[in-house]
Protein backbone atom coordinates (compact mmCIF):
# COMPACT_ATOMS: atom_id res chain seq x y z
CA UNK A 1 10.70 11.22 -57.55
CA UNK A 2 9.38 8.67 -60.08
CA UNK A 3 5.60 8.68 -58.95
CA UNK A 4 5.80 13.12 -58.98
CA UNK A 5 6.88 12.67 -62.46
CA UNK A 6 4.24 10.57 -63.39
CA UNK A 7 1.88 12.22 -61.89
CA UNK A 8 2.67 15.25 -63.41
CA UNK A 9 3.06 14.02 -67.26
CA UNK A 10 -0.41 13.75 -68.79
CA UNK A 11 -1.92 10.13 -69.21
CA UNK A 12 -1.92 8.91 -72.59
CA UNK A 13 -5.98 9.19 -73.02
CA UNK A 14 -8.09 11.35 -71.34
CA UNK A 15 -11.68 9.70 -71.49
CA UNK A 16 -11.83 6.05 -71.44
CA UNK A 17 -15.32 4.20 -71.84
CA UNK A 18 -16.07 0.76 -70.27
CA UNK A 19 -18.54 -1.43 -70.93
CA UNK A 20 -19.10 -3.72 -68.05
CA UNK A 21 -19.41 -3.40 -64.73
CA UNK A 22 -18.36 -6.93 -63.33
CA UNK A 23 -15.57 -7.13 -61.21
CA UNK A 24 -13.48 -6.78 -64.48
CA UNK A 25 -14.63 -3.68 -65.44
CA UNK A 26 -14.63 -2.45 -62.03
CA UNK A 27 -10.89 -3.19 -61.16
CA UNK A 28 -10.05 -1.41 -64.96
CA UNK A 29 -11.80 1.63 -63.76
CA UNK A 30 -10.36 1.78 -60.54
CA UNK A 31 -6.90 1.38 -62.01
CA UNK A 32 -7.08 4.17 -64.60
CA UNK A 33 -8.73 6.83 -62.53
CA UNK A 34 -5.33 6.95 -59.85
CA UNK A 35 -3.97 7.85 -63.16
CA UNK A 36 -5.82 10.65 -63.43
CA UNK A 37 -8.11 9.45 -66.42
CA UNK A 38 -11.68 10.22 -66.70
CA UNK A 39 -13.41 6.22 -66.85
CA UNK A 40 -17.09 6.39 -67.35
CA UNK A 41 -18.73 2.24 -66.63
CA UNK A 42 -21.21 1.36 -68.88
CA UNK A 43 -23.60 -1.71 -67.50
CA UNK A 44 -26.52 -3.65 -69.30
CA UNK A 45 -28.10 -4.02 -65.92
CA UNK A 46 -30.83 -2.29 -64.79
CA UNK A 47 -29.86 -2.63 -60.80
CA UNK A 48 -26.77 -3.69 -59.13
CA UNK A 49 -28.69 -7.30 -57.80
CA UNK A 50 -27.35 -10.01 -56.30
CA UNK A 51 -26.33 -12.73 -58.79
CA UNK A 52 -23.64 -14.67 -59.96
CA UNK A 53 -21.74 -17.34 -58.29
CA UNK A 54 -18.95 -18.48 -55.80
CA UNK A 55 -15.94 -17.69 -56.71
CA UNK A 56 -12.36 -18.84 -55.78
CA UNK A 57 -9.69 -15.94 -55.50
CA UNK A 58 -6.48 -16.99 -55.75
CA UNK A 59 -3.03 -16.27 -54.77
CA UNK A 60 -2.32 -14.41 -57.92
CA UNK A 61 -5.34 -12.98 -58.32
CA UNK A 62 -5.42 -11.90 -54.21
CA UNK A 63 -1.40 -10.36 -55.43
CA UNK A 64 -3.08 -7.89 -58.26
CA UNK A 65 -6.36 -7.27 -56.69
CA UNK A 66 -4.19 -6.01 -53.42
CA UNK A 67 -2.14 -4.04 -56.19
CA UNK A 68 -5.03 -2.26 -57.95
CA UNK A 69 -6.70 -1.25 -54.07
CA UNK A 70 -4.65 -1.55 -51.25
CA UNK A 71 -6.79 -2.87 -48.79
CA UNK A 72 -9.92 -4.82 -50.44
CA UNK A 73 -8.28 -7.99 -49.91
CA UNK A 74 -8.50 -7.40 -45.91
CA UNK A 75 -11.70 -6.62 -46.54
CA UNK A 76 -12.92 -9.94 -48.94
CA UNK A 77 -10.83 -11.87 -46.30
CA UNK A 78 -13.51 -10.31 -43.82
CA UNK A 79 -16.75 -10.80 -46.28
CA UNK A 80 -15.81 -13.91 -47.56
CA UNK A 81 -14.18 -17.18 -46.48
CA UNK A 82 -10.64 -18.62 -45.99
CA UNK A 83 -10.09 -21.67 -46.96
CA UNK A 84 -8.25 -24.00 -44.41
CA UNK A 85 -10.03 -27.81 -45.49
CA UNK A 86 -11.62 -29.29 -48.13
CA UNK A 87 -13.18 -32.22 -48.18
CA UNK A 88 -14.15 -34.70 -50.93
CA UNK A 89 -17.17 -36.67 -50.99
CA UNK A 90 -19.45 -39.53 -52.86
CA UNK A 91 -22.89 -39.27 -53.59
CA UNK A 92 -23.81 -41.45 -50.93
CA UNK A 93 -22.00 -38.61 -48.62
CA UNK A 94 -19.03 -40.58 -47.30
CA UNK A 95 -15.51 -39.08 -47.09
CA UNK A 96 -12.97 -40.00 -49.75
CA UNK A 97 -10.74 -37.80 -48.73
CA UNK A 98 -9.94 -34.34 -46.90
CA UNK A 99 -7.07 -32.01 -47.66
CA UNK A 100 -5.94 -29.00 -45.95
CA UNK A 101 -5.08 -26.75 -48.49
CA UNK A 102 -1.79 -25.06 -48.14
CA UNK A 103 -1.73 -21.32 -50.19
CA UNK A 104 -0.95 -19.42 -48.01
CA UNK A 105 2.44 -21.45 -46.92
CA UNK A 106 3.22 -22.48 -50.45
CA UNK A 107 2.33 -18.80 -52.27
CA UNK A 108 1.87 -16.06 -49.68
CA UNK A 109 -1.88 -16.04 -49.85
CA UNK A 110 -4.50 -18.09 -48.60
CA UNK A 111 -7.61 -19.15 -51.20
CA UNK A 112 -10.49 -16.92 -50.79
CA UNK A 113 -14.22 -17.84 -51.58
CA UNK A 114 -16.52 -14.81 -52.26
CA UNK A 115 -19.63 -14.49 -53.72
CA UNK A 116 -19.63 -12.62 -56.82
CA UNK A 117 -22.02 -10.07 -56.05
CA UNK A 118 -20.12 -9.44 -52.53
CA UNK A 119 -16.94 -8.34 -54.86
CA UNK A 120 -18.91 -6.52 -56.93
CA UNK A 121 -20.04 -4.29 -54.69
CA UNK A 122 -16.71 -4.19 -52.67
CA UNK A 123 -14.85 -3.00 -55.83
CA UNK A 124 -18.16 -0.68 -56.48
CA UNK A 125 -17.78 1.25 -53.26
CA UNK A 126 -13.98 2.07 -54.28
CA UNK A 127 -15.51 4.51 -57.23
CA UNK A 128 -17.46 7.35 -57.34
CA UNK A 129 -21.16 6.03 -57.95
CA UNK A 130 -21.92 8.45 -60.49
CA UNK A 131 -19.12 6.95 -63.23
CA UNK A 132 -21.15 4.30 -62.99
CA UNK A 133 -24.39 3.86 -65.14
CA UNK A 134 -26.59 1.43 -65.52
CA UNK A 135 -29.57 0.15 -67.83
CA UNK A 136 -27.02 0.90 -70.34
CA UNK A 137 -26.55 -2.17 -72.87
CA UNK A 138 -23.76 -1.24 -75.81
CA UNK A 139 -25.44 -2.30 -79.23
CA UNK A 140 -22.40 -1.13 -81.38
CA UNK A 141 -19.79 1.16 -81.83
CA UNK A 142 -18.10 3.18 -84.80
CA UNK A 143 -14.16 4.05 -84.58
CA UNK A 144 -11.83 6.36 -86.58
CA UNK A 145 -8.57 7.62 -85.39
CA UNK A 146 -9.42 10.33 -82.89
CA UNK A 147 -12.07 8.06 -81.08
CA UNK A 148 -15.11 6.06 -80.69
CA UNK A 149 -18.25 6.43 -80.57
CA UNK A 150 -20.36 3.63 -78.34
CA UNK A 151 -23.87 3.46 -78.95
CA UNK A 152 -26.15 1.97 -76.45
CA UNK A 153 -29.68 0.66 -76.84
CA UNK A 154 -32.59 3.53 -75.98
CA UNK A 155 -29.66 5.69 -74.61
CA UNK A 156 -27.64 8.92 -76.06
CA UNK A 157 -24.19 7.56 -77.93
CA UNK A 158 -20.74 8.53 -75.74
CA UNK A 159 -17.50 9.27 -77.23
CA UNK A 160 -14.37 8.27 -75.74
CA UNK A 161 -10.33 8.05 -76.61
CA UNK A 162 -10.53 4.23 -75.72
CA UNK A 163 -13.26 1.77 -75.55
CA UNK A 164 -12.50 -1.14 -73.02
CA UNK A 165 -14.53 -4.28 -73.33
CA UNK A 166 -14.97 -6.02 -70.46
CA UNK A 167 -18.50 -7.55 -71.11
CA UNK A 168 -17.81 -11.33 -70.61
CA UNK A 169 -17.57 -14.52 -72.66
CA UNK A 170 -21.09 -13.31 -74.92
CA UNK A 171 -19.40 -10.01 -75.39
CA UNK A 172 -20.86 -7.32 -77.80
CA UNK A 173 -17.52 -5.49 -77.97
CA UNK A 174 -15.46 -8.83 -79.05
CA UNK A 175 -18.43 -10.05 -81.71
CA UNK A 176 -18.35 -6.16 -83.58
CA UNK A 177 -14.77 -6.72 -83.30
CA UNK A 178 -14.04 -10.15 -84.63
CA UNK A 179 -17.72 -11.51 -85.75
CA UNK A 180 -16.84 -15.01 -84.22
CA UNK A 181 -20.77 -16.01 -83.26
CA UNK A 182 -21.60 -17.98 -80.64
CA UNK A 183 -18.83 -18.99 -77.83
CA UNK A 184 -17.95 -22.50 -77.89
CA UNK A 185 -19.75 -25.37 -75.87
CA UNK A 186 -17.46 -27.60 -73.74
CA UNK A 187 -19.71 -30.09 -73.37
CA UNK A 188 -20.44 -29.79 -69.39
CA UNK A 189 -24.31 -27.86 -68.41
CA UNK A 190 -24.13 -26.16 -65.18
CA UNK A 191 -26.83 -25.58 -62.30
CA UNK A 192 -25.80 -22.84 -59.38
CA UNK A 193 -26.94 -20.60 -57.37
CA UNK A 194 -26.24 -18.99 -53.83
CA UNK A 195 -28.59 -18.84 -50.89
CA UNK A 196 -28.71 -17.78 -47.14
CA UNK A 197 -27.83 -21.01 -45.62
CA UNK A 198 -25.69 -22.96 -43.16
CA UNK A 199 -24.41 -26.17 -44.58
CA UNK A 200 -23.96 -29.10 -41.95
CA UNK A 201 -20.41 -29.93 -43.19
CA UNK A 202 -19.13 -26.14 -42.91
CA UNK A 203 -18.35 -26.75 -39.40
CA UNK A 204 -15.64 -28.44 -40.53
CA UNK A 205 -14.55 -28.25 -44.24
CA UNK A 206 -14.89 -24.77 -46.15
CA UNK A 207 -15.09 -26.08 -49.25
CA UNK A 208 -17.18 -29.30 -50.08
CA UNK A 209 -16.41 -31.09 -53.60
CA UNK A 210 -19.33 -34.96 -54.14
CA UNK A 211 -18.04 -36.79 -57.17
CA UNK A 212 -21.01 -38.68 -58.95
CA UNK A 213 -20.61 -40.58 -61.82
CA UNK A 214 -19.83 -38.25 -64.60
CA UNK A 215 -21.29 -35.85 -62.69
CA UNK A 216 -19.81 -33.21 -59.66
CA UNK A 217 -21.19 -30.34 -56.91
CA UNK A 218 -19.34 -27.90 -55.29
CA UNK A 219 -20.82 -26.43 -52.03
CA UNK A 220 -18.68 -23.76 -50.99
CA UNK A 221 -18.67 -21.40 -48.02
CA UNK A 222 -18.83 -18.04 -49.73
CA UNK A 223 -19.03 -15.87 -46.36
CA UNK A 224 -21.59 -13.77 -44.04
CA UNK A 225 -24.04 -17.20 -43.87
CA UNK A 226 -24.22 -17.73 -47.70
CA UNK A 227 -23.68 -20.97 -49.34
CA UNK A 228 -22.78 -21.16 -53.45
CA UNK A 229 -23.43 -24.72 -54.79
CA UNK A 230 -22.72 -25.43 -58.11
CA UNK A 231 -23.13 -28.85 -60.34
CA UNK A 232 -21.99 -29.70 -63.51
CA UNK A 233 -22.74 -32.86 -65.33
CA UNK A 234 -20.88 -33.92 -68.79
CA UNK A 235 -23.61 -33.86 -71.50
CA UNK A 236 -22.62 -34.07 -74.82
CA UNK A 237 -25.65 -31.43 -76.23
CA UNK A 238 -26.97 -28.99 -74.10
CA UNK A 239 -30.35 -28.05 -73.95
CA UNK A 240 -32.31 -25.01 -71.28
CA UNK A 241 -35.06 -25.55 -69.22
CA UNK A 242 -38.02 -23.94 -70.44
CA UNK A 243 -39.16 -22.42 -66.82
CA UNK A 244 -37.54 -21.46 -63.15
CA UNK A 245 -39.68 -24.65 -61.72
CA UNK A 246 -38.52 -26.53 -64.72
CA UNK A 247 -34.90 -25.83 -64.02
CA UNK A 248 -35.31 -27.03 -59.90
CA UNK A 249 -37.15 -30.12 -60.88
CA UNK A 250 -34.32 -30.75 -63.58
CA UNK A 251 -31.10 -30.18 -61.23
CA UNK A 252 -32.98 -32.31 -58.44
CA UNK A 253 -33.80 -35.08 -60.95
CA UNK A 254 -30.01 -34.94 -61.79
CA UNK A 255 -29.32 -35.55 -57.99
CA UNK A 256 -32.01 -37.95 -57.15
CA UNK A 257 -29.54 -40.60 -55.87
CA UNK A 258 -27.23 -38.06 -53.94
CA UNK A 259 -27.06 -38.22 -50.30
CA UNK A 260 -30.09 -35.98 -48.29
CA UNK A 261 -27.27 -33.14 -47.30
CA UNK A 262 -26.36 -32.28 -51.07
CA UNK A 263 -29.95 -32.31 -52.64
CA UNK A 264 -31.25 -30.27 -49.15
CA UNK A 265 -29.31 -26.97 -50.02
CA UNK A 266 -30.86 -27.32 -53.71
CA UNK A 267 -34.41 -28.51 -52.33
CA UNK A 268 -33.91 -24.79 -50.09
CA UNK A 269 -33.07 -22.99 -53.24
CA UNK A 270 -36.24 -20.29 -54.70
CA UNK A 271 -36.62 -21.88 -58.05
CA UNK A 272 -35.80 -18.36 -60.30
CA UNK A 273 -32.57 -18.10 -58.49
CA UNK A 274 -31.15 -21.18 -59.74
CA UNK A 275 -29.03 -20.29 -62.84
CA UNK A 276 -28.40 -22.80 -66.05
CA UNK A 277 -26.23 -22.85 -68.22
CA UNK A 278 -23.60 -24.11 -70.35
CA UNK A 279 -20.04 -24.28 -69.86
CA UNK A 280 -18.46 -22.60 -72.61
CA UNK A 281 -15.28 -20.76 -73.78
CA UNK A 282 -13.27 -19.24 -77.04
CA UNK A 283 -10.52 -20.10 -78.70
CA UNK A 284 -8.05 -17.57 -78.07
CA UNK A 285 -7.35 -14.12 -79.98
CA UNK A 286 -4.20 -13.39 -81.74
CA UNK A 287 -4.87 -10.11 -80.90
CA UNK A 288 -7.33 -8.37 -78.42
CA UNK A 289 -7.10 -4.60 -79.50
CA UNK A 290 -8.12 -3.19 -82.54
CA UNK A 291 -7.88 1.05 -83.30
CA UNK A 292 -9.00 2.45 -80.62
CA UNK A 293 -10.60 -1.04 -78.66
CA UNK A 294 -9.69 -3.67 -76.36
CA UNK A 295 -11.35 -6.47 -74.67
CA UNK A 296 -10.36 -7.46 -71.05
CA UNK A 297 -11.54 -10.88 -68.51
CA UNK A 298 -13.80 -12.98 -70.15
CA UNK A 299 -14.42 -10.96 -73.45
CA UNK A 300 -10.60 -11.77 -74.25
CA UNK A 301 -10.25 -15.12 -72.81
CA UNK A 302 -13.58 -16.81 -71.97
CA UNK A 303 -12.46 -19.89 -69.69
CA UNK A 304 -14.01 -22.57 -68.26
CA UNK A 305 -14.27 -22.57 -64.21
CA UNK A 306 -12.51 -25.82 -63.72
CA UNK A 307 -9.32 -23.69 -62.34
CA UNK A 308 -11.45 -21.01 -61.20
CA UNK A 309 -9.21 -18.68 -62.97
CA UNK A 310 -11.37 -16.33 -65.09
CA UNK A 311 -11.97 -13.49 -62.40
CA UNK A 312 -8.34 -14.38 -61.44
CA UNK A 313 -6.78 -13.38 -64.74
CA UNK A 314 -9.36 -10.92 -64.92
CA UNK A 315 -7.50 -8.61 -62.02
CA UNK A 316 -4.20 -9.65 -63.29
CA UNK A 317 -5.47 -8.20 -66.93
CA UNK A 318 -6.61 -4.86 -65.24
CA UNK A 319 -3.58 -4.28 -63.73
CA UNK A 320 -1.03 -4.64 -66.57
CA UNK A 321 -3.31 -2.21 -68.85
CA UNK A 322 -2.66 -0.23 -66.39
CA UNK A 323 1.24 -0.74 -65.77
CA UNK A 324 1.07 -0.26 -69.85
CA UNK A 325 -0.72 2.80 -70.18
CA UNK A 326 1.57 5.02 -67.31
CA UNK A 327 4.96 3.55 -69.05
CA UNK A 328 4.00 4.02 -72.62
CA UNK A 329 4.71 7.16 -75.06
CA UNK A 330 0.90 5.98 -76.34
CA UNK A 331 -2.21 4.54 -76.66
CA UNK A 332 -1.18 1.95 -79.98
CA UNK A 333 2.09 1.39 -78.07
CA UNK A 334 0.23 0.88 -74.56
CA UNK A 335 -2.13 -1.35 -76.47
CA UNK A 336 0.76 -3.48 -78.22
CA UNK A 337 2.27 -4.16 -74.41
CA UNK A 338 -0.92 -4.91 -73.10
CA UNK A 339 -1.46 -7.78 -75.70
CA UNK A 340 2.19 -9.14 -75.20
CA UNK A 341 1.89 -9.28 -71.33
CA UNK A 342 -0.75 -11.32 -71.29
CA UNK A 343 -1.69 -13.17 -74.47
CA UNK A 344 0.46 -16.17 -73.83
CA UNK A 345 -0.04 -16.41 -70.22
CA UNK A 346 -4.05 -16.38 -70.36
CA UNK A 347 -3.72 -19.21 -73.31
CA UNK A 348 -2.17 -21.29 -71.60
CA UNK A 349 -4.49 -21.11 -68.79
CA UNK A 350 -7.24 -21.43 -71.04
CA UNK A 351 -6.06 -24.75 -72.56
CA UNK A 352 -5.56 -25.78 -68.95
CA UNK A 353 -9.12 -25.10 -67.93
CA UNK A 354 -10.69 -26.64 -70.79
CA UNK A 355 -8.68 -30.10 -70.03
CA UNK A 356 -9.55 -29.69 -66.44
CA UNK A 357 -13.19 -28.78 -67.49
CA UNK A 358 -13.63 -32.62 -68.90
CA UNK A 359 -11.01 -34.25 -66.16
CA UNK A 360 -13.40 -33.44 -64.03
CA UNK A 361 -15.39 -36.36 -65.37
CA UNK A 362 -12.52 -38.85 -65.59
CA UNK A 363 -13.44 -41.75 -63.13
CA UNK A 364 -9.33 -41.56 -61.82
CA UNK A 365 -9.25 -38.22 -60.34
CA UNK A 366 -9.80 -37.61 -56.83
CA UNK A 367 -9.74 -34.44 -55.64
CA UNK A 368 -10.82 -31.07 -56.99
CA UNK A 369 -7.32 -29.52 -56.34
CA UNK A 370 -5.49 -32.08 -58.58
CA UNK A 371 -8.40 -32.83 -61.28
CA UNK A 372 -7.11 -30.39 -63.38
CA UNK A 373 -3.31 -31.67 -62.77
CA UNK A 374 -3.78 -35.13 -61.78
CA UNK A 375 -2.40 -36.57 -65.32
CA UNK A 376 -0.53 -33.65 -66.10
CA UNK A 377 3.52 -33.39 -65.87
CA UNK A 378 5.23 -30.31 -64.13
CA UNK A 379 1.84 -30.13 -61.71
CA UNK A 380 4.10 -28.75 -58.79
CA UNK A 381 5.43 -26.29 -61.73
CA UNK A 382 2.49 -25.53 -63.17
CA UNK A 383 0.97 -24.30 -59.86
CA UNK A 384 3.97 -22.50 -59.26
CA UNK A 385 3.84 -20.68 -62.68
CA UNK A 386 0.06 -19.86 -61.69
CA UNK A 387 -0.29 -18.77 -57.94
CA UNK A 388 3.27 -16.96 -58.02
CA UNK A 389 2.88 -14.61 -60.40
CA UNK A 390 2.81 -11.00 -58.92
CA UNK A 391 2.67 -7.67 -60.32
CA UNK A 392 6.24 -6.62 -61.35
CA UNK A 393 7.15 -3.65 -59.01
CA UNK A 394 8.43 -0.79 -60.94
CA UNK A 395 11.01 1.66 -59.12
């Protein structure tokens, strides 16, 4: 009887804007339309493309994304890759140590690896492609108490009841909202990309993690024949390459000593597919709504990747706005929820990250899975605390 009721009462807003379309964005907009809302996604880009990078789902995130669509997890587990071992490398390419990784015993879900792009388009083909539109980048937006109105660059303004940001760690919403400037530099530059290509070592190990000397690559098996490799390298100023070829011949430089295997998948990479970039994040917000706004993902809690939690805490954000808008008498009151269900949890994990981010580099670690935990009491507890946490189910 519940779900008639709610179905029948009206839903606190009738025409929410989001600006966005990452997998953030997408998992918001698929959660408020089954409550009957009219979303309209707002995206900078002029063509869905592939980009972006590997990406580790995890159990909690797997728990909420499974929540907001029934089904898309069977079919990531289908597109992407399960990970059953991991192995752990030197430069030189000899085995320190392999693990078999143990989710799916120890939290009901295994650990997923997906290309970005791959869940972008999986969560895009769960919503009607004209709520989507693209070549659409928000410049600003104006606010009073009946609504906003989001103005885009060379494109009409919209109006809307809410205004969801959900544009990532440079987001425009967040910087009209709280003018902090420029996100915060962790000291670690990054190099990634992911190509069409079968890495020797797959045939055993999903997940490949070289330790160099203040220095680390990922190659992980994101699915379908692709490969994501990513390196990082501590670097206490960052500076960008000033061309594609620039960046290649830069990353390769970095690996000049590693072992033929690791510098092959980069040596296979097109040069203007290789991203760089720094590794950067925010302190976090004592609030994330203001009025009639509200930031989601990485616009509220910019983290770095060293937990591969950011698209993680992303689905667990969409979800609870959305549990908080069908049990609340309104928006200011859905709004208020939203901030207390998830303000503390996402800080923590951002502190987390950020030590994990530069534990990385410590020459003690050993393995990806306890870099970030290695040194740290309550590990078993803190993982716990992290993959366990499920959406709450409501009668």
């Amino acid at each position: 009887m519940e779900n008639l009721t709610q179905k029948l009462s009206k839903p606190i807003v009738e025409k929410v804007a989001i600006v966005g379309a990452g997998p953030g964005g997408l998992a918001a907009a698929i959660v408020l339309r089954s409550q009957g809302i009219d979303v309209q996604v707002y995206e900078k880009a002029q063509e869905f493309r592939p980009a972006g990078t590997g990406l580790g789902l995890a159990p909690n995130g797997l728990n909420f994304l499974d929540a907001i669509a029934p089904g898309i997890v069977e079919t990531l587990k289908s597109s992407g890759c399960e990970v059953h071992h991991t192995v752990l490398k030197n430069i030189q390419g000899e085995t320190i140590q392999t693990n078999a990784t143990k989710y799916l015993e120890q939290y009901g879900q295994p650990l997923l690896t997906v290309w970005w792009y791959h869940l972008q388009q999986v969560l895009a083909s769960r919503l009607p492609s004209d709520i989507i539109h693209l070549n659409h980048r928000c410049i600003s937006f104006d606010q009073d108490e009946n609504g906003v109105e989001i103005h885009f660059d060379g494109e009409k303004p919209v109006y809307a009841d809410l205004l969801i940001g959900a544009d990532g760690v440079n987001s425009v919403i967040r910087e009209t909202l709280f003018g902090e400037g420029k996100p915060n530099y962790i000291g670690s530059m990054c190099w990634r990309a992911v190509i069409k290509y079968h890495h020797e070592l797959f045939n055993d190990y999903e997940l490949v993690f070289v330790k160099g000397n203040k220095q680390f690559m990922y190659i992980l098996n994101v699915g379908g024949g692709y490969t994501s490799w990513i390196s990082r390298k501590l670097s206490p100023d960052y500076s960008l390459s000033h061309s594609a070829d620039e960046v290649k011949s830069r990353i390769l430089h970095e690996l000049a000593d590693w072992d033929e295997s690791f510098r092959a998948v980069v040596e296979a990479t097109p040069a203007e597919q290789i991203w760089e970039g720094p590794i950067c994040d925010r302190p976090p917000l004592t609030h994330w709504s203001q009025g009639r706004v509200t930031l989601l993902g990485d616009a509220a809690h910019p983290m770095a990747p060293a937990m591969a939690q950011g698209v993680n805490t992303t689905f667990e954000d969409a979800y609870e706005l959305g549990e908080c808008f069908s049990q609340s008498a309104n928006l200011q009151e859905a709004l208020t929820n939203y901030k207390q269900r998830r303000l503390e949890r996402t800080k923590i994990i951002q502190a987390r990250s950020a030590l994990g981010e530069m534990r990385y580099y410590d020459d003690t670690s050993t393995s990806p899975g306890q870099t970030e935990q290695r040194q740290m009491p309550l590990n078993e507890d803190f993982s716990k605390w992290l993959y366990n946490y499920k959406p709450s189910v409501t009668s």
